[in-house]
Protein backbone atom coordinates (compact mmCIF):
# COMPACT_ATOMS: atom_id res chain seq x y z
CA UNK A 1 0.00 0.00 0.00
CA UNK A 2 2.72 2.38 0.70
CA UNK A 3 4.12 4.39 -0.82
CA UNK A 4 1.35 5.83 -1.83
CA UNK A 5 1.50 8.14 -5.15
CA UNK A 6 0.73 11.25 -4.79
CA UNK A 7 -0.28 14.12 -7.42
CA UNK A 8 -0.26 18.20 -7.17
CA UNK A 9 -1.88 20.75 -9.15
CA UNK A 10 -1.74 24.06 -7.93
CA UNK A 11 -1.56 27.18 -10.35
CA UNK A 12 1.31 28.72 -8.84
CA UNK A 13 4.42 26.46 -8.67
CA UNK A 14 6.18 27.87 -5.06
CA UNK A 15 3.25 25.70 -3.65
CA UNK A 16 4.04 23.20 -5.74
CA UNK A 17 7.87 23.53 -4.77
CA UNK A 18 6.62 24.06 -1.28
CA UNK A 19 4.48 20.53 -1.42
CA UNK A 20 7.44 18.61 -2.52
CA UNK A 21 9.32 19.66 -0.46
CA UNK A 22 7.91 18.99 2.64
CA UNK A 23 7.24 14.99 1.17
CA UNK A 24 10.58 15.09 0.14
CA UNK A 25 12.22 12.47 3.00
CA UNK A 26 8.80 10.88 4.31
CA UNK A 27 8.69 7.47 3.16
CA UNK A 28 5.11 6.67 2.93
CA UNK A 29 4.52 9.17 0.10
CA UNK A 30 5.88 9.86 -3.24
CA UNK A 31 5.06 12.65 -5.01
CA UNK A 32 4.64 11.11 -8.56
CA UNK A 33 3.26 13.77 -10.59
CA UNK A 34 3.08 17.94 -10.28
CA UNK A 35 1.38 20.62 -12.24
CA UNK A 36 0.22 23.93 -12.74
CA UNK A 37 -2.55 22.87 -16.07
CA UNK A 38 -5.68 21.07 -15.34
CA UNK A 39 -4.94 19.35 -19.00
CA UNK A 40 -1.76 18.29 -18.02
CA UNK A 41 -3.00 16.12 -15.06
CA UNK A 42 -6.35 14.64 -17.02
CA UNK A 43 -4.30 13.57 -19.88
CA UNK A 44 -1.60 12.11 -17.14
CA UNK A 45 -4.70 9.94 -14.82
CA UNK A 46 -5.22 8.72 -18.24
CA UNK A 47 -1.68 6.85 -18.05
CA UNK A 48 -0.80 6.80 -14.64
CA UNK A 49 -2.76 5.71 -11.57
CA UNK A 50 -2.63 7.81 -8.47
CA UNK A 51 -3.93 7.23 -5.29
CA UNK A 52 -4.28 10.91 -4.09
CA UNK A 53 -4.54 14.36 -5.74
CA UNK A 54 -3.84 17.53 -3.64
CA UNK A 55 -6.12 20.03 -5.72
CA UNK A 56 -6.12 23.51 -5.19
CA UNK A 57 -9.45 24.98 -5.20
CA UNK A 58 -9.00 28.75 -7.61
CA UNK A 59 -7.56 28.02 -10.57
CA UNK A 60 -7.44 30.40 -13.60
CA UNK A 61 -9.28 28.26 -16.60
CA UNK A 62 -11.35 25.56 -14.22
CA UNK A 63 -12.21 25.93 -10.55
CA UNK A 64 -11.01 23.09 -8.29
CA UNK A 65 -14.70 21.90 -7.62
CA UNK A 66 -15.38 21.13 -11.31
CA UNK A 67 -11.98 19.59 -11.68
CA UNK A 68 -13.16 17.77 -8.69
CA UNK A 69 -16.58 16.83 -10.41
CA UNK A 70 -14.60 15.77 -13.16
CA UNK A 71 -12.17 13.78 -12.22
CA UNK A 72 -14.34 11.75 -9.83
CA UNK A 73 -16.61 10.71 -12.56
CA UNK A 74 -13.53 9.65 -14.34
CA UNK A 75 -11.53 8.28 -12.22
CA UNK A 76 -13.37 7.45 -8.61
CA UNK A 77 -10.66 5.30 -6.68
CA UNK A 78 -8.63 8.12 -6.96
CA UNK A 79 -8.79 10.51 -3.51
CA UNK A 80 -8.88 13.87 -3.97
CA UNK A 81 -8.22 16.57 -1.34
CA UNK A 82 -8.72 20.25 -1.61
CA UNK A 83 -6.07 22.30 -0.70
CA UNK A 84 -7.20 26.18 -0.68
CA UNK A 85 -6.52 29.00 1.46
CA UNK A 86 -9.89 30.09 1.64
CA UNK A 87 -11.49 29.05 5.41
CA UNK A 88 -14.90 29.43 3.74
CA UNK A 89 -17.89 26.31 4.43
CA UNK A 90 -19.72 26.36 0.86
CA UNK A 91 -16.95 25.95 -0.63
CA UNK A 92 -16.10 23.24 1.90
CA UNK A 93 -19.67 21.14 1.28
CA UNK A 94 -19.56 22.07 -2.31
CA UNK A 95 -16.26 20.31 -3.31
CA UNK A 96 -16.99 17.11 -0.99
CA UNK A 97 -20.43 17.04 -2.85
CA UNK A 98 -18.13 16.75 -5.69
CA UNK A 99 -16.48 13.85 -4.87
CA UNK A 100 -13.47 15.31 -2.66
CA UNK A 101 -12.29 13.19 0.26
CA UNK A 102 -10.73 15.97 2.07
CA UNK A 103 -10.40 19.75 2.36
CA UNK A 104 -7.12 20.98 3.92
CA UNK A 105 -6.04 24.60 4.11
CA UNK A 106 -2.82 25.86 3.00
CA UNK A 107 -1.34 26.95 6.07
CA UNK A 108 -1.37 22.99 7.07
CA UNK A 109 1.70 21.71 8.94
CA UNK A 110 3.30 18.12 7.31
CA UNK A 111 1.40 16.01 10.50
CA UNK A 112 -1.77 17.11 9.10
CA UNK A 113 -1.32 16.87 5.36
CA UNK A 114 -0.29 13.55 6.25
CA UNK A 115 -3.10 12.64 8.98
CA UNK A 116 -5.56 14.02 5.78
CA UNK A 117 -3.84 11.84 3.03
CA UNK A 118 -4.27 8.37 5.32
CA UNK A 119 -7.44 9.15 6.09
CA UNK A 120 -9.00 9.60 2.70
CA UNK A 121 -7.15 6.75 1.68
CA UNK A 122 -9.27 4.54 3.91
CA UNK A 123 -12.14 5.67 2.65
CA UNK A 124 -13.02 8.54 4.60
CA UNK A 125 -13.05 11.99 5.06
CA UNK A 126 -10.78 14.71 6.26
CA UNK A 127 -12.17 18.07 6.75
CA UNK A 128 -9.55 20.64 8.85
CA UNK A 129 -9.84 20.71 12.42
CA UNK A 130 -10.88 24.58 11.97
CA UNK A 131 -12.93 24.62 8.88
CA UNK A 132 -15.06 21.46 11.49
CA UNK A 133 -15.13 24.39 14.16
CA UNK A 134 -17.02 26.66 11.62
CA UNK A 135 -18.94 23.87 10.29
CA UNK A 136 -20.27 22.78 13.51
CA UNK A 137 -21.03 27.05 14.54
CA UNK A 138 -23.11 27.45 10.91
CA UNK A 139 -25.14 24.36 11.77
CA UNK A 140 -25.60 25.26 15.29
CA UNK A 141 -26.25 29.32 14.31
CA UNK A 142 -27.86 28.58 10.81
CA UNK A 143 -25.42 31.48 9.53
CA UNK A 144 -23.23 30.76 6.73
CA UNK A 145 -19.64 31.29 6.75
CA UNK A 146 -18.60 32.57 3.27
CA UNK A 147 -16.14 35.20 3.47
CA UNK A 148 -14.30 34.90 0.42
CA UNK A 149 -15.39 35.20 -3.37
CA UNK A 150 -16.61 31.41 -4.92
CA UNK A 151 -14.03 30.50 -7.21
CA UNK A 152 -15.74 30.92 -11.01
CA UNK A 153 -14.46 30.81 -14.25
CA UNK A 154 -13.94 33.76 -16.50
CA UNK A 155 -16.97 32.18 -19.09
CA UNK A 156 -19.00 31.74 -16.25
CA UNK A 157 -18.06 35.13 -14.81
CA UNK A 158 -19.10 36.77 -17.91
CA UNK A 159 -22.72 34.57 -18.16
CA UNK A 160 -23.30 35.33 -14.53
CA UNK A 161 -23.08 39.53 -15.66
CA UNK A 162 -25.40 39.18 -18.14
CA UNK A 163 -28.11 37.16 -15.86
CA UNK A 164 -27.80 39.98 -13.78
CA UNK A 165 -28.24 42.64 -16.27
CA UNK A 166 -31.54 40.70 -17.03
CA UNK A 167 -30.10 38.69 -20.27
CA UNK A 168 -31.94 35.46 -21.59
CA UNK A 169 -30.48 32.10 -22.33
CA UNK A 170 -30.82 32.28 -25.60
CA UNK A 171 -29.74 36.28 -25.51
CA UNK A 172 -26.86 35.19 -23.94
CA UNK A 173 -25.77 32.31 -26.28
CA UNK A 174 -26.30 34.92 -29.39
CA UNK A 175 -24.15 37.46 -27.24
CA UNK A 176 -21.34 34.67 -26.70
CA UNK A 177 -21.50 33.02 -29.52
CA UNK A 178 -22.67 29.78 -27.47
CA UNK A 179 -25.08 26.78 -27.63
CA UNK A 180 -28.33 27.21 -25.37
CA UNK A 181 -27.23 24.16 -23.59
CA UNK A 182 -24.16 25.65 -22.65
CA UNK A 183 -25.25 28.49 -21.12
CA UNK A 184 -27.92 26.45 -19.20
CA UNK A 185 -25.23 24.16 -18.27
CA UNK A 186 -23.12 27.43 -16.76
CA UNK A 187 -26.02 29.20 -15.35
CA UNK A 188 -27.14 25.79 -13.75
CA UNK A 189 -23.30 25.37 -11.97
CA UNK A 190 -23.80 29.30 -11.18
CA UNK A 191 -26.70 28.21 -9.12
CA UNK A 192 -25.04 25.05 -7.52
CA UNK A 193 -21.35 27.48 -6.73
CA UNK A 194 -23.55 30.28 -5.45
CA UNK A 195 -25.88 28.02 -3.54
CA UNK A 196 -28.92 29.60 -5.28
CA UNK A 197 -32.85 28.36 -6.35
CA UNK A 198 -33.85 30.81 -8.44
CA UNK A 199 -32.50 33.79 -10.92
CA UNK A 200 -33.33 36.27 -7.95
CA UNK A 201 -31.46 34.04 -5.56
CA UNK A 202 -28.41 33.86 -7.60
CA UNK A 203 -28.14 37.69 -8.67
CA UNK A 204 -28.80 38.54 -4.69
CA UNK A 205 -25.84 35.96 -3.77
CA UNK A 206 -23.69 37.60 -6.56
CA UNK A 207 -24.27 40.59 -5.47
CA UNK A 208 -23.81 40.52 -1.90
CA UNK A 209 -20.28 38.88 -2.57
CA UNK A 210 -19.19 41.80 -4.98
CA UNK A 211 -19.33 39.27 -7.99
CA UNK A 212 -21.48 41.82 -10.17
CA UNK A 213 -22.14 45.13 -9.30
């Protein structure tokens, strides 16, 4: 079972350098594979198996929760655990309702990247010790605890400007030069990311966390 193989994609590489580093003399994990393109590590699980990917959540073409998504539909004995700065709980539920194992936050010592990478591997989760502490307040309070922006692409960034300036489906596929299913397919993940039933609900949510003005 050990080693086990471990992969990193993170889009700026002095995490990545960072990652590796701290593996570098611990014998139960190799890091196997590293990478800064989301391309670069679907076309690699397509060669290589690896038993646990430490994603990082923003990324500049595709978010870390629909990498998640789609890697776990892909490939679903591979663990995957979140590794994002951002202390935030949607983002938290969102990503493990995408098929993560774990969500770890970047200011994680070695003892806990490690006490996160054994767990998932057996099958269950690892959530932070603090990101549990504001899980367990929001549940107990009912308040949410999003502080920081939900990581979205720059396509659905654009569709989710236009929803809010009042734009069809089909206006907006005409305006992007889309397919309607496409833009119901973004505008539906808008919904799921911003945690949002309606159109009202999501232009409220996007508003409230300065993603359109």
């Amino acid at each position: 079972m050990y080693p086990l193989h471990v992969a990193i994609i993170d889009d700026h590489q002095v995490v990545i350098n960072g990652l590796t580093a701290m593996f570098a003399n611990h014998p139960d994990v190799t890091i196997i594979f590293t990478t800064t393109q989301h391309q670069e590590l679907l076309q690699y699980l397509q060669k290589q198996p690896v038993d646990v990917i430490l994603m990082d959540i923003q990324m500049p073409e595709i978010s870390g929760i629909d990498l998640c998504k789609l890697i776990h539909k892909q490939h679903r004995e591979v663990k995957i655990i979140a590794f994002s700065s951002f202390d935030d709980t949607h983002l938290v539920k969102q990503i493990l309702r995408n098929g993560a194992s774990g969500y770890v936050l970047k200011n994680a010592d070695l003892n806990t990247l490690l006490k996160a990478i054994n767990t998932v591997i057996l099958d269950r989760e690892f959530v932070d010790s603090s990101m549990q502490k504001l899980l367990i307040e929001e549940s107990l309070t009912g308040q949410r605890r999003s502080l920081y922006e939900v990581p979205l692409t720059k396509r659905e960034k654009e569709i989710l400007k236009l929803i809010a300036e009042e734009f069809s489906n089909q206006e907006i596929a005409d305006r992007l030069f889309l397919s309607l299913r496409t833009v119901e397919t973004h505008r539906y993940n808008l919904t799921q990311k911003l945690d949002a039933k309606n159109t009202a609900a999501l232009v409220k949510e996007a508003i409230k966390r300065g993603l359109v003005e």
